[in-house]
C-alpha atoms as a PDB file:
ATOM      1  CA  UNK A   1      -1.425  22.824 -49.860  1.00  0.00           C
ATOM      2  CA  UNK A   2      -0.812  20.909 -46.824  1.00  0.00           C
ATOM      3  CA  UNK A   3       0.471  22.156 -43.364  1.00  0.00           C
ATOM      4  CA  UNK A   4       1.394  20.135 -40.653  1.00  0.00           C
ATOM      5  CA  UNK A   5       0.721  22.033 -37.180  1.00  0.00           C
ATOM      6  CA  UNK A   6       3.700  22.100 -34.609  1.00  0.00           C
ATOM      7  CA  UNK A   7       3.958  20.277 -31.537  1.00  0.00           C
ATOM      8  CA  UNK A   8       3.925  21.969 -28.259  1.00  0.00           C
ATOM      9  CA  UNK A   9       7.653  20.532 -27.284  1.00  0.00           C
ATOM     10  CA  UNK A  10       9.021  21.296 -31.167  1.00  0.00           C
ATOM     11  CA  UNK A  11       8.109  24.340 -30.947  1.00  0.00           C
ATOM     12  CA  UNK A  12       9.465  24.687 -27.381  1.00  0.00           C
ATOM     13  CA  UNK A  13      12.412  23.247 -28.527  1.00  0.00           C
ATOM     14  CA  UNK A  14      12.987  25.714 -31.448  1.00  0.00           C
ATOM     15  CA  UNK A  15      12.563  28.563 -29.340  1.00  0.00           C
ATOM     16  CA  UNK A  16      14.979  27.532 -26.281  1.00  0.00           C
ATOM     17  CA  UNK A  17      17.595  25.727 -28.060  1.00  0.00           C
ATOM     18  CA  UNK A  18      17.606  29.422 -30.554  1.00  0.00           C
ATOM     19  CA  UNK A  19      19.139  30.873 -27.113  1.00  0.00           C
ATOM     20  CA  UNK A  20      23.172  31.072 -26.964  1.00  0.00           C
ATOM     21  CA  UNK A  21      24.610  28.432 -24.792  1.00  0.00           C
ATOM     22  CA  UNK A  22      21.292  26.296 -24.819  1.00  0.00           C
ATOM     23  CA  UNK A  23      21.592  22.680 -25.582  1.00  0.00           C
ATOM     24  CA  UNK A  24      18.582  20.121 -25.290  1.00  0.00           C
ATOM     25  CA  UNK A  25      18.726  16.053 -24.855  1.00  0.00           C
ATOM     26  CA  UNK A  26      17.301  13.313 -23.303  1.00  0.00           C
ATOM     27  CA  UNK A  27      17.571  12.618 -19.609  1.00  0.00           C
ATOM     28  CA  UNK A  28      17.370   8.894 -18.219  1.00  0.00           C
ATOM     29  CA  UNK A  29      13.915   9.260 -16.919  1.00  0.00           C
ATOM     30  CA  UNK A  30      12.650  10.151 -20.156  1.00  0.00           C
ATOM     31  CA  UNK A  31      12.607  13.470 -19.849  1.00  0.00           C
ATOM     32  CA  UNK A  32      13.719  15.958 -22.685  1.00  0.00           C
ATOM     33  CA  UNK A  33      15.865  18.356 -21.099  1.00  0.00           C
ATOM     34  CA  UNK A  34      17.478  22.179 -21.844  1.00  0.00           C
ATOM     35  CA  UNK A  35      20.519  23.000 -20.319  1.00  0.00           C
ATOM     36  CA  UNK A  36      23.001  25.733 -19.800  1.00  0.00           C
ATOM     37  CA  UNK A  37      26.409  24.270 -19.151  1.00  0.00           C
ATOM     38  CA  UNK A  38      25.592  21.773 -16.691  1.00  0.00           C
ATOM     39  CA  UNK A  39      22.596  23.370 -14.845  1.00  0.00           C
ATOM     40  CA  UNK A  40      18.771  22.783 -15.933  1.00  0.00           C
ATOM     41  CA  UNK A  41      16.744  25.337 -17.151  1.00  0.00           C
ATOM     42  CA  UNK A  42      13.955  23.093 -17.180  1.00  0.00           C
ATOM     43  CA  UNK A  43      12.192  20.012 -18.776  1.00  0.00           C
ATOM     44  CA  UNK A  44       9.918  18.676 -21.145  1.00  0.00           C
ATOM     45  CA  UNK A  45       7.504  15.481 -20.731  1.00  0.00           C
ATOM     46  CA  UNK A  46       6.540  14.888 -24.449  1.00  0.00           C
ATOM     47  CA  UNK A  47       3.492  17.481 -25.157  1.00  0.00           C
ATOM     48  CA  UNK A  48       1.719  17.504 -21.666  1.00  0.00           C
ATOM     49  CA  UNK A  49       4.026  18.482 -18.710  1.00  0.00           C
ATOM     50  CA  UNK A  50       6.741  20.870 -18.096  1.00  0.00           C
ATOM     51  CA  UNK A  51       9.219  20.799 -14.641  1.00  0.00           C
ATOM     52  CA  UNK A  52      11.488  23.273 -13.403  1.00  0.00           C
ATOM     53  CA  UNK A  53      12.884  24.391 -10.349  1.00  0.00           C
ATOM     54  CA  UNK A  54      12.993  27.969  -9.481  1.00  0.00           C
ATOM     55  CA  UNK A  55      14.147  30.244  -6.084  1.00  0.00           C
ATOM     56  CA  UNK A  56      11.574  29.850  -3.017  1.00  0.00           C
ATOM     57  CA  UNK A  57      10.831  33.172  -3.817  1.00  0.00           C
ATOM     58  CA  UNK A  58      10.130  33.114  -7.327  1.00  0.00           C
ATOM     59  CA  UNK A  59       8.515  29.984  -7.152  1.00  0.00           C
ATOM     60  CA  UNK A  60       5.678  31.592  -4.580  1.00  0.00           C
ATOM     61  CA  UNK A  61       5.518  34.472  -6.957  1.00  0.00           C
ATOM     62  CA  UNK A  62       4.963  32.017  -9.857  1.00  0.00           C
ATOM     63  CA  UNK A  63       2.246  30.116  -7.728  1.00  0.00           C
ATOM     64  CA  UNK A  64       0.282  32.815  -6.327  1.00  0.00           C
ATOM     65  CA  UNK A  65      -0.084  34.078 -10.331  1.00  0.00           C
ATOM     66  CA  UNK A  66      -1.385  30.476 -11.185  1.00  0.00           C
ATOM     67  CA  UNK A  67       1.399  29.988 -13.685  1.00  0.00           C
ATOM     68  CA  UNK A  68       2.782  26.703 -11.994  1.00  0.00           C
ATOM     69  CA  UNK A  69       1.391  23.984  -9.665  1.00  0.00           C
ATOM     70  CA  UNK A  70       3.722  22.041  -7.283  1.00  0.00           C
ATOM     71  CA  UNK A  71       5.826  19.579  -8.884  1.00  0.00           C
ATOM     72  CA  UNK A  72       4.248  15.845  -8.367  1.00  0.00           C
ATOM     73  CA  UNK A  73       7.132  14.142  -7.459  1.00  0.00           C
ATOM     74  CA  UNK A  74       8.077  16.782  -4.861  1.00  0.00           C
ATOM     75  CA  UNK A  75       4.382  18.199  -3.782  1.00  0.00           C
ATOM     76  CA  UNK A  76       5.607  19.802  -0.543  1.00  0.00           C
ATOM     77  CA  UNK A  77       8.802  21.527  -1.826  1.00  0.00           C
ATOM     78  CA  UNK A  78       8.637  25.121  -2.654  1.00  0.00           C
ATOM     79  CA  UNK A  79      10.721  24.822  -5.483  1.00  0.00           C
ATOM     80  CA  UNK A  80      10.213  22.261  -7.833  1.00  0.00           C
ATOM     81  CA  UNK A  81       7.447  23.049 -10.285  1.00  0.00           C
ATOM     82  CA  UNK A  82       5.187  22.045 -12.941  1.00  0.00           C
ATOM     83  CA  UNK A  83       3.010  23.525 -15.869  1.00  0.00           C
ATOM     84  CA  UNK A  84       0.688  21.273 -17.932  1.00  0.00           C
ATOM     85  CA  UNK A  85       0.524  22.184 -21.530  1.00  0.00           C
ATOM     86  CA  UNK A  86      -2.529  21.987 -22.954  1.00  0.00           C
ATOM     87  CA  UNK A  87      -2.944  24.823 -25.565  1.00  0.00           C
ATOM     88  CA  UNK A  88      -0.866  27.485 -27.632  1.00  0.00           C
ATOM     89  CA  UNK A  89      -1.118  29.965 -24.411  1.00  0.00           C
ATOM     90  CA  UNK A  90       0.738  27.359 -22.655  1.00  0.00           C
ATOM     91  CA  UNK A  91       3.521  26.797 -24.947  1.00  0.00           C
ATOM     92  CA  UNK A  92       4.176  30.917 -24.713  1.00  0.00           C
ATOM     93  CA  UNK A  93       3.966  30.339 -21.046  1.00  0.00           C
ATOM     94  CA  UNK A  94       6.532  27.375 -20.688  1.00  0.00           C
ATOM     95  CA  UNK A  95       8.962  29.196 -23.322  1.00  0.00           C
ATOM     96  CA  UNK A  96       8.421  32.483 -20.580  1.00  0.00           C
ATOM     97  CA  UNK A  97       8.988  30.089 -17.322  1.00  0.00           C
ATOM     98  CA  UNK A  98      12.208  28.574 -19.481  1.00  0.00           C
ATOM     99  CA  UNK A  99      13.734  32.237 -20.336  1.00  0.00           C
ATOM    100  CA  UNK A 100      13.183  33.053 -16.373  1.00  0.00           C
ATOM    101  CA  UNK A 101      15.430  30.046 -15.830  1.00  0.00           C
ATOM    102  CA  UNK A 102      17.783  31.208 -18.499  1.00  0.00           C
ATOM    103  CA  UNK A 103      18.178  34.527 -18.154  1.00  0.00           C
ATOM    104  CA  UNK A 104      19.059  34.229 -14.449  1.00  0.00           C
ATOM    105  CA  UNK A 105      21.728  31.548 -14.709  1.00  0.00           C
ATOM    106  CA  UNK A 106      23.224  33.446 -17.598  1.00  0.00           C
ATOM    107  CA  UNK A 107      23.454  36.485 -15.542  1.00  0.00           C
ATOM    108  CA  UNK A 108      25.153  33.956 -12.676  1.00  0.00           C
ATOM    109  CA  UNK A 109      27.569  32.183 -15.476  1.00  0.00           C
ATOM    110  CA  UNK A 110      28.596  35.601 -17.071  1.00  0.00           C
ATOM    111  CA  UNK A 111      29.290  37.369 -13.531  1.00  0.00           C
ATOM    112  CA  UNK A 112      31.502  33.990 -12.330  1.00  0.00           C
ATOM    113  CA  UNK A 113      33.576  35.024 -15.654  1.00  0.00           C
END
């Protein structure tokens, strides 16, 4: 019997896109993004690199845990973040770091209803 092992982002994607209202694409910078309406919940980079952006305050939260590193396009903006992915205990991590995302703009889009 033969299995064929997951990739990080298809099993990223499987688990976000599972989430009501979530759809995934490409971006134009190559970037394979998950969405909520119009508004980012964050961002793949094949296997290797997540991106989001979260609240200054949950961002220095995130960062002081070791969770995310400043985001290398934007290295001085609290903000804008990144998490390599190099193992399964990453891929539980970015799917965590993606529901953060989610969960708070569905609380925003369900109170603006």
């Amino acid at each position: 019997m033969t299995t064929t092992a997951r990739s990080a982002s298809e099993q990223i994607t499987e688990t976000v896109t599972s989430w009501d209202g979530v759809e995934a694409g490409w971006g134009t910078r190559g970037e394979f993004a998950f969405k909520v309406g119009q508004r980012e919940i964050g961002h793949l980079h094949s296997d290797h690199a997540a991106h989001f952006v979260f609240p200054k305050s949950v961002w220095a939260e995130l960062m002081a845990e070791g969770r995310i590193v400043p985001h290398p396009v934007f290295p001085d903006r609290e903000g804008p973040a990144a998490r390599r992915i190099a193992g399964e205990r990453d891929v539980r991590d970015v799917i965590e770091l993606m529901r953060l995302n989610y969960d708070r703009l569905s609380e925003r889009v369900g109170a603006q209803r």
